[in-house]
Protein backbone atom coordinates (compact mmCIF):
# COMPACT_ATOMS: atom_id res chain seq x y z
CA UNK A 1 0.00 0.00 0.00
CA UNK A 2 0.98 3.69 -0.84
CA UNK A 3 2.25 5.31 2.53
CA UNK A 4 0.91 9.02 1.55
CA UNK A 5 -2.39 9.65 -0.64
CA UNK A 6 -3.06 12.70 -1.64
CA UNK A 7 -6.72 14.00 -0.64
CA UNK A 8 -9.45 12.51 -2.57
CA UNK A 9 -11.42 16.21 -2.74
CA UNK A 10 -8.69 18.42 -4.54
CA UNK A 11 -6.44 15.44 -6.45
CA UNK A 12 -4.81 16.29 -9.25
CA UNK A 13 -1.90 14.78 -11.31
CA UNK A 14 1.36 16.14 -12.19
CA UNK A 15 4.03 14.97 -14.51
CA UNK A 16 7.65 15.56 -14.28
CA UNK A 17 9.88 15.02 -17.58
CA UNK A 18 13.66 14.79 -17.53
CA UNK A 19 15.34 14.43 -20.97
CA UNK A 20 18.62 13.43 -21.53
CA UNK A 21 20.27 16.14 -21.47
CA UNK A 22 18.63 20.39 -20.75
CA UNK A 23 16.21 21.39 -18.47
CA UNK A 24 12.93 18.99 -16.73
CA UNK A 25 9.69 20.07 -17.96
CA UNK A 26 6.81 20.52 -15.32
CA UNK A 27 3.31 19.98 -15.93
CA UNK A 28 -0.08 19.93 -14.45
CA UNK A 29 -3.58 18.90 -15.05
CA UNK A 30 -4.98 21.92 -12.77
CA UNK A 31 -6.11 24.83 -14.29
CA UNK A 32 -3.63 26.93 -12.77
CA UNK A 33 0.14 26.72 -12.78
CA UNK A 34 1.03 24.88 -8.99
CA UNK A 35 4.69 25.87 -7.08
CA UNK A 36 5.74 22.93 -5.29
CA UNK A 37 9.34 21.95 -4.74
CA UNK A 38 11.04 25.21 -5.87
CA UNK A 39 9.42 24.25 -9.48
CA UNK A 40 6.45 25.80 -11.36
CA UNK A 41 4.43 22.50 -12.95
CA UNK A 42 2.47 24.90 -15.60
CA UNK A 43 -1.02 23.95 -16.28
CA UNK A 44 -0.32 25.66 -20.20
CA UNK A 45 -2.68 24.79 -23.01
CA UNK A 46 -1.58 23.18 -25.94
CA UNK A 47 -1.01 20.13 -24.72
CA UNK A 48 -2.68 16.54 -23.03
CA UNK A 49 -1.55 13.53 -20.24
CA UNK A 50 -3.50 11.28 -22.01
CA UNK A 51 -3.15 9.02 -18.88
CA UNK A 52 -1.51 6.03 -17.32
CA UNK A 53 -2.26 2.61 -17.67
CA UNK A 54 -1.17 -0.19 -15.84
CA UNK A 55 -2.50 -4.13 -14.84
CA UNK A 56 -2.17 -6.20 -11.69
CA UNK A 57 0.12 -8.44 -13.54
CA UNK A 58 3.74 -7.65 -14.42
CA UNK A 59 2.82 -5.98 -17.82
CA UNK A 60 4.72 -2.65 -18.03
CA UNK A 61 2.04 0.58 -17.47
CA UNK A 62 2.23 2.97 -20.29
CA UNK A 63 2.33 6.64 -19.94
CA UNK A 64 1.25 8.92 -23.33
CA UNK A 65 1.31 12.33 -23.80
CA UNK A 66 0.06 14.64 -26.66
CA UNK A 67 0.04 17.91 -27.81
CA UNK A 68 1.46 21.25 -29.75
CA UNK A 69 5.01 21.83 -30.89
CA UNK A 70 6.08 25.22 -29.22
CA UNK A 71 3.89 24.79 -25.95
CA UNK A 72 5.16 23.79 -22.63
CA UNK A 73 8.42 23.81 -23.18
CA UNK A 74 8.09 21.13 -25.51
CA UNK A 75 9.34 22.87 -28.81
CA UNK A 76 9.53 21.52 -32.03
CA UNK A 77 13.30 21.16 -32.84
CA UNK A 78 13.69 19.91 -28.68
CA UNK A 79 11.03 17.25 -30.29
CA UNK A 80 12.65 16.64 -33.88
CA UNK A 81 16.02 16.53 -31.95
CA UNK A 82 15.54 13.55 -30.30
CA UNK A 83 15.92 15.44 -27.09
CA UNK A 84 12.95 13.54 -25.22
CA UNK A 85 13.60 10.16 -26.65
CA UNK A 86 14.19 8.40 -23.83
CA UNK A 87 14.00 10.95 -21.16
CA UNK A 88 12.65 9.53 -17.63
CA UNK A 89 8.75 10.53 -16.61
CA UNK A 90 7.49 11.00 -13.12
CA UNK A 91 3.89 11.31 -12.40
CA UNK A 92 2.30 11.78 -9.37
CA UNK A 93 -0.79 13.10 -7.76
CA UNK A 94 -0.90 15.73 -5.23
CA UNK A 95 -3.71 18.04 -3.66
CA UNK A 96 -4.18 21.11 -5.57
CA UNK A 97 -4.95 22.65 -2.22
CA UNK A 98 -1.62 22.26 -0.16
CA UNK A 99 0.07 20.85 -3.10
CA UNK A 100 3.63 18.29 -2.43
CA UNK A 101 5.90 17.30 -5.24
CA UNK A 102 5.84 13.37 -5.18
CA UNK A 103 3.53 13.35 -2.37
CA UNK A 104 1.74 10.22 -3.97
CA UNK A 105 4.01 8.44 -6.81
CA UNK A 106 1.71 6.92 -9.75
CA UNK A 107 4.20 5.54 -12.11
CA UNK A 108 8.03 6.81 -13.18
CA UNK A 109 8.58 5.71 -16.58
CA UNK A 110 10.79 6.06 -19.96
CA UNK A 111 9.87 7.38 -22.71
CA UNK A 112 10.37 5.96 -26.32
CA UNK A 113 10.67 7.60 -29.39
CA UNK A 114 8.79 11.27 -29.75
CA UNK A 115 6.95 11.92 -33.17
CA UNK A 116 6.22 15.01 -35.12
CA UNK A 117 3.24 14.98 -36.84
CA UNK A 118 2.59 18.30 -38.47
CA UNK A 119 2.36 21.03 -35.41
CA UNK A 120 1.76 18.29 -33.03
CA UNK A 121 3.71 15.79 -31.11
CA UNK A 122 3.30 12.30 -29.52
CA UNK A 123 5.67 10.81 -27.04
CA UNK A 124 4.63 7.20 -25.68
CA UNK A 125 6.34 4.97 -22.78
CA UNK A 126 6.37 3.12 -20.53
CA UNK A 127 6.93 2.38 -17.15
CA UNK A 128 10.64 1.27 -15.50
CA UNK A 129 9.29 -2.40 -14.97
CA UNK A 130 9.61 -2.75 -18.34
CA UNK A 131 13.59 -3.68 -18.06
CA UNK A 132 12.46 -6.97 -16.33
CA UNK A 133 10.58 -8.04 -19.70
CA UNK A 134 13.67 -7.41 -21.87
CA UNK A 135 15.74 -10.38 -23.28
CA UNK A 136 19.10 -11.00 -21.73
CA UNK A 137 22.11 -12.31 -23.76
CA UNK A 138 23.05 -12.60 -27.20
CA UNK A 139 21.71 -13.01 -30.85
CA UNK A 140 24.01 -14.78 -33.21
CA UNK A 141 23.92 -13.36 -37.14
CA UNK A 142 25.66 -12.95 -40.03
CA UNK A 143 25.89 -8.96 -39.75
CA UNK A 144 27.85 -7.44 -36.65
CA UNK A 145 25.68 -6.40 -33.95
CA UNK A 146 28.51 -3.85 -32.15
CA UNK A 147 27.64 -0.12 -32.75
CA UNK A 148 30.46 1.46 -35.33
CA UNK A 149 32.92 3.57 -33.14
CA UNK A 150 31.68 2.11 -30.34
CA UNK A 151 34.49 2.22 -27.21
CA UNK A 152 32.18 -0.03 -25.04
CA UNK A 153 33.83 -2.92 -23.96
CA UNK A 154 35.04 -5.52 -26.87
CA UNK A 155 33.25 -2.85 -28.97
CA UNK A 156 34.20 -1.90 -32.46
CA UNK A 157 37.12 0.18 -31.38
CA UNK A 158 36.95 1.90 -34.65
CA UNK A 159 37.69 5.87 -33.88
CA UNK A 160 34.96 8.17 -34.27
CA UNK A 161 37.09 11.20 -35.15
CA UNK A 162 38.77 9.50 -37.73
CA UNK A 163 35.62 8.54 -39.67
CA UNK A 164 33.68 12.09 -39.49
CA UNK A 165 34.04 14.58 -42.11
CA UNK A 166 32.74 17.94 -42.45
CA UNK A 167 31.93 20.32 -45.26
CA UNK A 168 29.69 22.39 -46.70
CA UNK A 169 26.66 21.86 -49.67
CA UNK A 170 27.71 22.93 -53.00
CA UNK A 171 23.58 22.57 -54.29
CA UNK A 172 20.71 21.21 -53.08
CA UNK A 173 17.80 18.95 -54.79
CA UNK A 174 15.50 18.21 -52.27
CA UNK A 175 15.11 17.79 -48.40
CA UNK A 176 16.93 14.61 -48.30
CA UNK A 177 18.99 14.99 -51.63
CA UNK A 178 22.11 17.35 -52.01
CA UNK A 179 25.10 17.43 -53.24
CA UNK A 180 28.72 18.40 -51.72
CA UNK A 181 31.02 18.55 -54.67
CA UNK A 182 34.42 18.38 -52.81
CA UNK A 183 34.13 15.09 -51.59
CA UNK A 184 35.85 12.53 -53.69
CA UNK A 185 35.35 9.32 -51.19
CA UNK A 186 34.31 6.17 -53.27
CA UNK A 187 30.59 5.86 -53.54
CA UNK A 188 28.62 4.35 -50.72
CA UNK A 189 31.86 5.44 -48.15
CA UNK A 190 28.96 7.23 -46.61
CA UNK A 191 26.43 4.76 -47.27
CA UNK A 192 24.44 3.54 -43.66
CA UNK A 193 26.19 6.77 -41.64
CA UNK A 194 24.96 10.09 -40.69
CA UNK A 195 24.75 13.60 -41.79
CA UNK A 196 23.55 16.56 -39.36
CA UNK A 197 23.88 19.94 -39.87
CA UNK A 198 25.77 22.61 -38.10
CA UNK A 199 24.75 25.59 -39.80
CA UNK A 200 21.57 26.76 -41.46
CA UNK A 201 17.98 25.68 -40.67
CA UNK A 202 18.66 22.35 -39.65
CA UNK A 203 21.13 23.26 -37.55
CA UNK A 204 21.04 21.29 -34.26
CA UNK A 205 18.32 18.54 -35.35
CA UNK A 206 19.19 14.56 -35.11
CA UNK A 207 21.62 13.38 -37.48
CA UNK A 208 19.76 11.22 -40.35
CA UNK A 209 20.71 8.01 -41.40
CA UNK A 210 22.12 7.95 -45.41
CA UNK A 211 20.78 6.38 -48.03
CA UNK A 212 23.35 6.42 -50.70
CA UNK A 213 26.63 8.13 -51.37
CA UNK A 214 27.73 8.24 -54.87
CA UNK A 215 30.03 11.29 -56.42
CA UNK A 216 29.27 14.13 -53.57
CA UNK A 217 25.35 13.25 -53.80
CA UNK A 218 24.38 12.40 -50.65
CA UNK A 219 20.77 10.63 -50.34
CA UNK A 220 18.77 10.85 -46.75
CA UNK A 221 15.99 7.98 -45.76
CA UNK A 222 14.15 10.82 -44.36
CA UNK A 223 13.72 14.78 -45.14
CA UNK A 224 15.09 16.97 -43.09
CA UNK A 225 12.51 19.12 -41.72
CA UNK A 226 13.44 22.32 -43.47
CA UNK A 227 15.13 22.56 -46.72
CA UNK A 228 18.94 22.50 -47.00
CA UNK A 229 20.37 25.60 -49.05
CA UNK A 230 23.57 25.32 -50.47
CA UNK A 231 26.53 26.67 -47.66
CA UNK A 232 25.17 25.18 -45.36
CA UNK A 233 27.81 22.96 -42.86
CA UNK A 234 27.32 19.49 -41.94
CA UNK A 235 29.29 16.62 -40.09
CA UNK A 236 29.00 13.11 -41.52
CA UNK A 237 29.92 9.96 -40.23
CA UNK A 238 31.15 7.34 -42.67
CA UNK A 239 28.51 4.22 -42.77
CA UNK A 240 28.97 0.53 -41.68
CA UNK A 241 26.56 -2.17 -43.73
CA UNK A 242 27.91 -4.73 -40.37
CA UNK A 243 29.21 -6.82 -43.15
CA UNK A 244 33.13 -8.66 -42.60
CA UNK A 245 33.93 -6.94 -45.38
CA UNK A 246 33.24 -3.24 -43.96
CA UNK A 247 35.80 -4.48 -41.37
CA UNK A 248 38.65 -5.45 -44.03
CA UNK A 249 39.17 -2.25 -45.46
CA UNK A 250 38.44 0.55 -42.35
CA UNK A 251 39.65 3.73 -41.99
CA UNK A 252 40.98 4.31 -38.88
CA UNK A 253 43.45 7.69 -39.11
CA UNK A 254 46.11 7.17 -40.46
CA UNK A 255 44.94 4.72 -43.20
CA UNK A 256 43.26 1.55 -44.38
CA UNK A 257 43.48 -0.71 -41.68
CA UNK A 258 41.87 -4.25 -40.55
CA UNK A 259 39.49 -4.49 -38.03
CA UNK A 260 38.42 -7.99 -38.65
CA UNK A 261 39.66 -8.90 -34.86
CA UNK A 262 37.11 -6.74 -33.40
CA UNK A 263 34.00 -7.98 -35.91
CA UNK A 264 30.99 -10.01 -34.59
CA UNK A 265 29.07 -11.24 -36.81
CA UNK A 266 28.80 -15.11 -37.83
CA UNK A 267 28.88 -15.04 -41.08
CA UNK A 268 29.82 -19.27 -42.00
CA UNK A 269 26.67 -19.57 -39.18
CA UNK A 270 24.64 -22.76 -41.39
CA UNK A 271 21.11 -21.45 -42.10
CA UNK A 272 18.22 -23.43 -40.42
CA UNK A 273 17.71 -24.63 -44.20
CA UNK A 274 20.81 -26.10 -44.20
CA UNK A 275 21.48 -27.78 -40.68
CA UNK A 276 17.33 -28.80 -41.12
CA UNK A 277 18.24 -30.90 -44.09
CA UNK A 278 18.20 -35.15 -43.71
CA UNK A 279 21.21 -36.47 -43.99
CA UNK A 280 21.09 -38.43 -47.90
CA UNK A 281 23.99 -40.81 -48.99
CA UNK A 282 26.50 -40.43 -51.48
C-alpha cells in the first residue's frame, strides 16, 4: 500500500519530464500553474496527459502524452532533436490545495521515441518495470551487432574522429537529396552513416541516417525538416553495412586498416535450411 495519498477532494496529477540532457519540464492537469518543490508544474494549453495505464500483472504501465510543438516547453526542434527520446517521466498526484511534489508516486517511466506529426507531437512509454521483460544475452547473425565507433567494452574500437568529415553543400535537390562537390570518397563510403547539420535551418536537429553516397550526392531515408540551401555545414559519419567486409578495409586515421579482430558477426553460421536438411547418402 501507498504510505501518503493525496486528498481525494482536490487530487490532481502532475508529470515531471527529464530528458537526456537540458532542463525537466513541469506539468499539471490543474487549471492553474502549482509551485511545489522550488518548481512551477504549468497547467499551459496546448497540450494533453492522455493518462496512465497499468495491470495487476507484471505488464509494463504505459504513460502517453500529446500535444502542440512550441507549448510547454516542448518545442519543435527539442522534439525533432531527439531530445525527449528516452527521457525519464514521473507522475504523481498531489492536492491542488496544499500541493507536495511526489507526495503520492503513480508511475516513473521512460519514454520511447517522440513523433512530429505536423504542429503536433506524440511521445509514448512506458513504465521502469519494463527492463524486467527485456531479453538478456546474445543473438548470433551474419551482420555485426557492435555499434560502429563504439568504445564499449570488446566494442568496435573503430575511432569516431577518424571517420567524421565535415563540409559544406555545393547545391541542393530536395530535403533529403544534395550534393557536396568536394568530396571525392568512393561511392557508398557514406552509405548507412549520418549527416547533421551545423549551420543553417537544420542546424542542431538529429543526425539522419544515409541512403546512398555516390560522387558528392548524398541521399537521406528521411527529409530533413526544413530545406537544406547550399553553404550550409554538416558533419557526416562514414557508414557501416555490419558486413566482414566493412571491417577489411576501415579507416581508422592514419589509413586503411583491418578491423576484422574486433567484428561479430557469424557469417559461415549454417542457415536453419541447411542444418534442417536429412542427412542423404553419397
Amino acid at each position: 500500500m501507498k504510505s501518503v495519498v493525496a486528498d481525494y477532494r482536490y487530487r490532481i496529477l502532475c508529470l515531471r519530464i527529464v530528458p537526456v540532457t537540458g532542463s525537466p519540464i513541469y506539468l499539471t492537469d490543474h487549471p492553474r500553474d502549482l509551485v511545489m518543490g522550488g518548481h512551477t508544474y504549468l497547467s499551459t494549453a496546448g497540450y494533453q496527459f492522455t493518462g496512465q495505464s497499468a495491470t495487476a500483472g507484471f505488464s509494463p504501465a504505459s504513460v502517453d502524452i500529446e500535444g502542440i510543438a512550441g507549448a510547454s516547453g516542448l518545442s519543435r526542434a527539442a522534439v525533432g532533436s531527439g531530445l525527449f527520446d528516452g527521457a525519464r517521466c514521473y507522475v504523481f498526484a498531489t492536492s491542488w490545495a496544499a500541493p507536495v511534489e511526489d507526495q503520492e508516486p503513480v508511475v516513473a517511466g521512460i519514454f520511447g521515441k517522440a513523433t512530429l506529426l505536423d504542429h503536433r507531437f506524440q511521445i509514448g512509454g512506458v513504465s521502469l518495470i519494463d527492463a524486467l521483460n527485456q531479453t538478456v544475452g546474445q543473438t548470433y547473425g551474419a551482420q555485426c551487432p557492435k555499434l560502429f565507433c563504439g568504445t564499449e567494452y570488446a566494442g568496435c574500437g573503430v575511432s569516431l574522429a577518424a571517420n567524421t568529415v565535415t563540409g559544406t553543400l555545393t547545391s541542393v535537390t530536395s530535403a533529403s537529396v544534395f550534393t557536396a562537390s568536394a568530396r571525392t570518397e568512393a561511392a557508398d563510403t557514406f552509405g548507412a552513416g549520418t549527416i547533421q547539420f551545423t549551420s543553417g535551418p537544420n542546424a542542431g536537429l538529429k543526425a539522419l541516417e544515409i541512403k546512398s553516397f555516390a560522387g558528392g550526392v548524398i541521399t537521406t531515408f528521411e527529409p530533413f525538416y526544413t530545406l537544406p540551401v547550399a553553404g550550409n555545414a554538416y558533419s557526416m559519419v562514414r557508414g557501416c553495412r555490419k558486413r566482414l567486409s566493412d571491417c577489411q578495409a576501415r579507416w581508422n586515421g592514419s589509413g586503411i586498416v583491418s578491423n576484422v579482430a574486433n567484428f561479430g558477426g557469424f557469417p559461415w553460421i549454417p542457415t536453419g535450411s541447411t542444418y534442417s536438411q536429412v542427412g542423404q547418402g553419397g
